[in-house]
Protein backbone atom coordinates (compact mmCIF):
# COMPACT_ATOMS: atom_id res chain seq x y z
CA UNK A 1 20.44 8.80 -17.27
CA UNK A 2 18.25 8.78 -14.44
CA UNK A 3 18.33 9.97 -10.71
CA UNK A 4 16.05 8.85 -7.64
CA UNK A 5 12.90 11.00 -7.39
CA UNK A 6 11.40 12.33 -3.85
CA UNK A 7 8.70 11.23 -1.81
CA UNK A 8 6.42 12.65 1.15
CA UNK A 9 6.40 11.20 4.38
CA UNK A 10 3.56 11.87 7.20
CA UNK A 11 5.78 11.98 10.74
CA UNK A 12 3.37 10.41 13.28
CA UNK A 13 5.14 11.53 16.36
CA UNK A 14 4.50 15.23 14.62
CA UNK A 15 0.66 14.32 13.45
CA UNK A 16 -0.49 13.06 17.18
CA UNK A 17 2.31 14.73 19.34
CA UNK A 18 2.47 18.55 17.97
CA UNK A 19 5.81 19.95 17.75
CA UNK A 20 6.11 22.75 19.71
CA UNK A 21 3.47 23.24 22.04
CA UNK A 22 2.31 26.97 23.20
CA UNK A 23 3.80 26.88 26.92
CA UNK A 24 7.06 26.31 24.78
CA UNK A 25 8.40 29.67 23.11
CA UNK A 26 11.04 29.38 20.98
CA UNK A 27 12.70 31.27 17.89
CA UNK A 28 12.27 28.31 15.71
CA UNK A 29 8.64 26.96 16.64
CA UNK A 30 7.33 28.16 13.25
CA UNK A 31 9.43 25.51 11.70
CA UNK A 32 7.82 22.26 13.85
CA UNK A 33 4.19 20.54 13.51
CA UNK A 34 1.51 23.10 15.74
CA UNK A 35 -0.89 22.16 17.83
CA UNK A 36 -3.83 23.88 15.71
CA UNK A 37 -5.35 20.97 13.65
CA UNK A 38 -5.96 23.48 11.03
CA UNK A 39 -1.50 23.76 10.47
CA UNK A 40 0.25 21.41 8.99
CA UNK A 41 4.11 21.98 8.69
CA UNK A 42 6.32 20.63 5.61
CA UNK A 43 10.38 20.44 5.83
CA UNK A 44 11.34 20.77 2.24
CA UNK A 45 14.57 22.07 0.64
CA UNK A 46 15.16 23.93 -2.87
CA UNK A 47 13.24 27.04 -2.91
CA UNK A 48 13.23 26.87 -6.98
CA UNK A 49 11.33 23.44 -7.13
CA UNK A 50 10.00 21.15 -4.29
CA UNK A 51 8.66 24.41 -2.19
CA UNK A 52 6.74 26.20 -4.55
CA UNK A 53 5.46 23.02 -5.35
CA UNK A 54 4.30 22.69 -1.60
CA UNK A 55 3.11 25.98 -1.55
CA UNK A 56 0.89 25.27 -5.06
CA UNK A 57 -0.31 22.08 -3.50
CA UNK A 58 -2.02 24.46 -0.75
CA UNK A 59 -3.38 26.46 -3.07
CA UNK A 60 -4.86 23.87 -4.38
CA UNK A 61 -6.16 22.04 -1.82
CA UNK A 62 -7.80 25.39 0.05
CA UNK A 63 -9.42 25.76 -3.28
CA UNK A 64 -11.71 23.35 -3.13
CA UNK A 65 -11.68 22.11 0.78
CA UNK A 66 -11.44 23.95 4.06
CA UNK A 67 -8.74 25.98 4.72
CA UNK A 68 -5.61 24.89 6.11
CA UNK A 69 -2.55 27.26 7.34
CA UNK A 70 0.35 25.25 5.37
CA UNK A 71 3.66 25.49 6.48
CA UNK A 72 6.69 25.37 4.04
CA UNK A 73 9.66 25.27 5.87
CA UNK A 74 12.82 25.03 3.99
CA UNK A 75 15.09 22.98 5.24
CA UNK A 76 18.13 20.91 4.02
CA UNK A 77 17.93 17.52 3.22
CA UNK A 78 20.82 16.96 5.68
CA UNK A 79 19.33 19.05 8.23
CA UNK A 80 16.16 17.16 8.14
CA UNK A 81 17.87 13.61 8.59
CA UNK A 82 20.08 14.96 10.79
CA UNK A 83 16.88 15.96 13.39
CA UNK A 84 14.88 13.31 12.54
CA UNK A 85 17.40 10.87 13.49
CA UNK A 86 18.10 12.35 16.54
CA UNK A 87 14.28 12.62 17.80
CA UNK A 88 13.57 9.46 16.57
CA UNK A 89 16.47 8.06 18.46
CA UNK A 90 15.48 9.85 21.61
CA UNK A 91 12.48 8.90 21.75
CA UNK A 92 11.32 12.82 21.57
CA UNK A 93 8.93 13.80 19.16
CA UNK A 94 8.53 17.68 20.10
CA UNK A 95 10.79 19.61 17.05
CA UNK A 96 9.20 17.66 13.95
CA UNK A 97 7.27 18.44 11.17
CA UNK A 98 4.09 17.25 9.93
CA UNK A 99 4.91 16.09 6.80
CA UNK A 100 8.57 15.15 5.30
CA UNK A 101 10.66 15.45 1.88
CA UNK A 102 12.56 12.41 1.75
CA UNK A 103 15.05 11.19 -1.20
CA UNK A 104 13.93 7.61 -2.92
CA UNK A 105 16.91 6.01 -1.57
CA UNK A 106 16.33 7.02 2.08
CA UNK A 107 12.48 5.59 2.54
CA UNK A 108 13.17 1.90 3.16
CA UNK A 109 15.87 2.96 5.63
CA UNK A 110 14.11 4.99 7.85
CA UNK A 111 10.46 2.71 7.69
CA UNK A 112 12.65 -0.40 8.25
CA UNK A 113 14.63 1.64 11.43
CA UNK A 114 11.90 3.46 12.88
CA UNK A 115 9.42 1.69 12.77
CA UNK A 116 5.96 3.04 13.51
CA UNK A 117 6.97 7.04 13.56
CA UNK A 118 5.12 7.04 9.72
CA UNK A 119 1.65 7.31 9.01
CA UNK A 120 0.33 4.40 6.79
CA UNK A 121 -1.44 5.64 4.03
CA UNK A 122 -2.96 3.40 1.45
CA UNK A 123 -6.75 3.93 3.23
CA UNK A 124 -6.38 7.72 2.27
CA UNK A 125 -4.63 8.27 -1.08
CA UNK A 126 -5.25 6.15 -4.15
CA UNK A 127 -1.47 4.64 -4.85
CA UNK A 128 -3.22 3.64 -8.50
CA UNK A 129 -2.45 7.08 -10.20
CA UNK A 130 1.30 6.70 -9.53
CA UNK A 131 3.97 4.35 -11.42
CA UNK A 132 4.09 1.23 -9.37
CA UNK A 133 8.43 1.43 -9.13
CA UNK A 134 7.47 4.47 -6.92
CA UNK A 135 4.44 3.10 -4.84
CA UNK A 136 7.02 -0.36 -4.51
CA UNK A 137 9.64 1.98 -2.92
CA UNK A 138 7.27 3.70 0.00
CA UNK A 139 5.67 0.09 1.07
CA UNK A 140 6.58 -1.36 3.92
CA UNK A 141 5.27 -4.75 5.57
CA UNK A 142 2.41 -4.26 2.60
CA UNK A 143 1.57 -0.93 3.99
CA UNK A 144 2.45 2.41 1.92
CA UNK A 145 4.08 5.05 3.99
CA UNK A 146 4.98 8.05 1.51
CA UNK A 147 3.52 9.70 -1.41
CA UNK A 148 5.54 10.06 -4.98
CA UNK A 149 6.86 13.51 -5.23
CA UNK A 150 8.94 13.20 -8.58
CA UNK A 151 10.36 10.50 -10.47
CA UNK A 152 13.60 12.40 -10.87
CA UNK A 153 14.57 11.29 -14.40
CA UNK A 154 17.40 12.71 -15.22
CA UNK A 155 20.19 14.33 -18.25
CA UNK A 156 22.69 16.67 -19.21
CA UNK A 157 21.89 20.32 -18.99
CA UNK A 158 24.78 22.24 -21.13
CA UNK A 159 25.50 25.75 -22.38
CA UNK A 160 25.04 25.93 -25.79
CA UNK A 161 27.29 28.70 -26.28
CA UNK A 162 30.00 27.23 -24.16
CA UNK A 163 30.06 23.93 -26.25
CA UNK A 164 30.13 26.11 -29.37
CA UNK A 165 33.21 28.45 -28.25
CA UNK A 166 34.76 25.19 -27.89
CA UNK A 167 33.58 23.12 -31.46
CA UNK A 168 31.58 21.29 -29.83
CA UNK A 169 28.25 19.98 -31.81
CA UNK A 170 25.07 19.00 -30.55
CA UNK A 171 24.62 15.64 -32.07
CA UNK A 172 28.02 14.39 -30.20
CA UNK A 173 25.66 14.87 -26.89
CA UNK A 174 23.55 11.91 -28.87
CA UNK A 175 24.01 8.46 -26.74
CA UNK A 176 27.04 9.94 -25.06
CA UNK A 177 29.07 7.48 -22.67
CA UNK A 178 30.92 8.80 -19.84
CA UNK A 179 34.69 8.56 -21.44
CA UNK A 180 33.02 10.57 -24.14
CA UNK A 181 31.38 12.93 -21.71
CA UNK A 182 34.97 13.30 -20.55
CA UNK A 183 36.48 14.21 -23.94
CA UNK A 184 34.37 17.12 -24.08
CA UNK A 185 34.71 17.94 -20.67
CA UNK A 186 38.67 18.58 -22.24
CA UNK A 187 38.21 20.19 -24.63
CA UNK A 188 35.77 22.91 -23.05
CA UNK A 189 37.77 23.11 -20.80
CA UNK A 190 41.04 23.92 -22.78
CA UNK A 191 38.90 26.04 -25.59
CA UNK A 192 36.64 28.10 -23.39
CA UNK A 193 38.65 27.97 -19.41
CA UNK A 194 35.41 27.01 -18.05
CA UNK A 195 34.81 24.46 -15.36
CA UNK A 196 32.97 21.50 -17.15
CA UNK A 197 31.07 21.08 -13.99
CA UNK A 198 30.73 21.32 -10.41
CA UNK A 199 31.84 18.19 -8.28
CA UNK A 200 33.68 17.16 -5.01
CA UNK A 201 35.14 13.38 -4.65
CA UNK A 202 33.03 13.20 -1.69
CA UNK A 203 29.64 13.47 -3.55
CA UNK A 204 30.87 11.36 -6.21
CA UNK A 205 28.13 8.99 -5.39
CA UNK A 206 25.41 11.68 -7.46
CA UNK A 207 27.06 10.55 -10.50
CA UNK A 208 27.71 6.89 -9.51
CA UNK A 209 23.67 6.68 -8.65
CA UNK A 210 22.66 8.07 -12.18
CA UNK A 211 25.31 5.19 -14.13
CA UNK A 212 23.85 2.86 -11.22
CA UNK A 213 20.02 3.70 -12.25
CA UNK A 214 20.77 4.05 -16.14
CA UNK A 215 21.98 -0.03 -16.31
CA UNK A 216 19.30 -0.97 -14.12
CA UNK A 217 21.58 -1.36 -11.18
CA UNK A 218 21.87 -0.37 -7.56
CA UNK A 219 23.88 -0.72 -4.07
CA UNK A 220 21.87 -3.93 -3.71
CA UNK A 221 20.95 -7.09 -5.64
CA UNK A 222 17.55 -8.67 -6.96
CA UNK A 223 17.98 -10.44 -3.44
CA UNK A 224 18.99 -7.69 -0.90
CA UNK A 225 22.83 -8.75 -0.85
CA UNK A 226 24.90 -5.58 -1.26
CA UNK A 227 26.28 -5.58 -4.43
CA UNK A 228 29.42 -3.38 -4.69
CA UNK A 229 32.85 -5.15 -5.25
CA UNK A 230 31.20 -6.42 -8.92
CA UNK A 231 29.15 -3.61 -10.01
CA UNK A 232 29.75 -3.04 -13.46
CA UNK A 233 28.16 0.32 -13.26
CA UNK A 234 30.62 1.50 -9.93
CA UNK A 235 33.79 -0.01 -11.44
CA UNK A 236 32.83 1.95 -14.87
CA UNK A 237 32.25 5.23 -13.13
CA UNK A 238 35.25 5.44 -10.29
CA UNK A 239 38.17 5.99 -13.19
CA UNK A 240 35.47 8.47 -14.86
CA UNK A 241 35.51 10.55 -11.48
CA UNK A 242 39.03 10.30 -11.50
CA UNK A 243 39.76 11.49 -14.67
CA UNK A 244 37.03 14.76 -13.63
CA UNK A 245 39.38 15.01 -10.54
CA UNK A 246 42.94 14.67 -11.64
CA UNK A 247 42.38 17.11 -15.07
CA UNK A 248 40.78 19.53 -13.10
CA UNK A 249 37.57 19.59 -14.92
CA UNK A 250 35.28 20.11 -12.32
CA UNK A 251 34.88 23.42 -9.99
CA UNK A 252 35.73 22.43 -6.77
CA UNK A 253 32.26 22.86 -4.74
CA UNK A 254 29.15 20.82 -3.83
CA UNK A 255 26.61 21.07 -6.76
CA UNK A 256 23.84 20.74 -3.96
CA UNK A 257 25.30 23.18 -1.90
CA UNK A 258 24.71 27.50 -2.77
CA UNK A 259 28.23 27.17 -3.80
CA UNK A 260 27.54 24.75 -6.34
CA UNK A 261 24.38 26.40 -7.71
CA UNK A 262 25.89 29.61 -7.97
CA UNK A 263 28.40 28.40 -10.23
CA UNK A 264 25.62 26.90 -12.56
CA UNK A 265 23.54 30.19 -12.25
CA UNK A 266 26.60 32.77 -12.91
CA UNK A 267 27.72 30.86 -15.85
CA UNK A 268 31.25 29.44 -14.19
CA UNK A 269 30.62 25.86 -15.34
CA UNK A 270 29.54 24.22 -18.70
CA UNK A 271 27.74 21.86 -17.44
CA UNK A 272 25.58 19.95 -15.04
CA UNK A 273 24.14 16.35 -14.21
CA UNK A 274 20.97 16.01 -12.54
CA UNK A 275 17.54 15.23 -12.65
CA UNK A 276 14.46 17.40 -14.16
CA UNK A 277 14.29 19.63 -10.97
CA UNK A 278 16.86 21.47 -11.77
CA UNK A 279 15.53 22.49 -14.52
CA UNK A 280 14.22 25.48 -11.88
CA UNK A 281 17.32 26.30 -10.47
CA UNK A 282 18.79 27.19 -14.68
CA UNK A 283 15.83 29.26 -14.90
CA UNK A 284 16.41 31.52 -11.84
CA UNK A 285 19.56 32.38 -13.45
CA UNK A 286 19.79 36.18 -15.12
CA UNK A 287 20.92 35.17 -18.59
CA UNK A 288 17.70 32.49 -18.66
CA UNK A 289 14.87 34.68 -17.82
């Protein structure tokens, strides 16, 4: 299975036009692009994963460069679409970061629909040392506008001793199709009253993504032309989210959402799709450290 990575996108209405400005006082200025040249403000979300990250990268960077004041402020991937679309939109650039987390699928949108609010990169950053799917995804009218944060692959984390309780084996987790991954979504359920895992209808598309990716398939063709009516991959995967749905398999919450991480963390689910960054989130749980 696999899952879209991340990628890091320099706002330019945030670089040249900082965010909040000091004749403008506010309780959330901290969280916008500053007018000292020596600050440079991230939005990020998942304070397991992509912000320590951030926060490394600073380290890193300070180590052997002058010191900059970085940033990290965490903020949801909805949020941060949410207010870029609205500044953009507006044509007001005070409120923005420096520097964006942005989700594979989201890049061509916003370079394609705001044109010119990005800060072209390939002069700076040598797009060699990363796999060219990723580089292919941030260009833009031959210019590359964001920098590979993860390639997202993806699998199955499980409980072991859930799968157990309920006879399940390792080795049937070998090559395992989706009306398989059902089956044992059944019977841990039934054996052990956990939740197999944590999904709402309305963030269905999660799991239709990963079936999308793993068949080498998308929303859109080799040619651009939305492909959705014969998808192979989305006609496979609707009955499968059905099936989740009408057996009651799945906990009723967001798996992005605290909600949905909690139940992971506190052990009220069996188990979880998604890609290696969540590898984080398991290990901030009690039982795992």
């Amino acid at each position: 299975m696999k899952k879209s990575g991340l990628f890091l996108l320099v706002i330019v209405t945030g670089v040249l036009f900082a965010g909040c400005g000091g004749n403008q006082e506010t309780a959330d200025s901290q969280d916008f692009a500053s007018t000292d040249e020596n600050t440079l403000t991230v939005w990020a979300w998942d304070t397991n994963f992509n912000i320590p990250i951030m926060e490394k990268a600073g380290e890193y960077y300070n180590a052997d460069n002058d010191a900059i004041d970085l940033n990290v402020v965490e903020m949801s991937n909805e949020d941060t679409k949410q207010k870029m679309v609205s500044s953009f939109t507006s044509g007001v650039s005070e409120g923005l970061p420096d520097i964006v987390l942005m989700d594979d699928y989201d890049v061509q949108n916003y370079l394609l629909n705001y044109e010119g609010k990005f800060a072209e990169l390939s002069e700076d950053i040598d797009f060699d040392q990363f796999a060219p799917y990723k580089v292919t995804n941030a260009t833009y009218q031959e210019g590359v506008y964001a920098v590979p944060f993860d390639s997202g692959s993806a699998g199955l984390y499980y409980r072991k001793d859930y799968l157990s309780e309920a006879g399940i084996y390792e080795s049937e987790l070998t090559n395992l199709t989706w009306s398989k991954f059902v089956e044992i979504g059944e019977t841990v359920k039934e054996k052990t009253g956990k939740w197999f895992v944590a999904f709402i209808p309305n963030r269905g598309t999660h799991y239709i993504q990963m079936a999308m990716q793993s068949a080498g398939l998308w929303y859109f063709d080799e040619d651009g032309n939305i492909f959705l009516k014969d998808n192979p991959a989305i006609r496979e995967m609707l009955p499968i989210l059905k099936t989740i749905e009408e057996k009651e398999l799945a906990k009723p919450v967001d798996y992005f959402a605290p909600e949905g991480i909690g139940a992971v963390t506190s052990g009220e689910v069996a188990a979880v799709n998604s890609a290696i960054w969540f590898s984080a989130t398991i290990r901030s749980a009690e039982d795992q450290k």
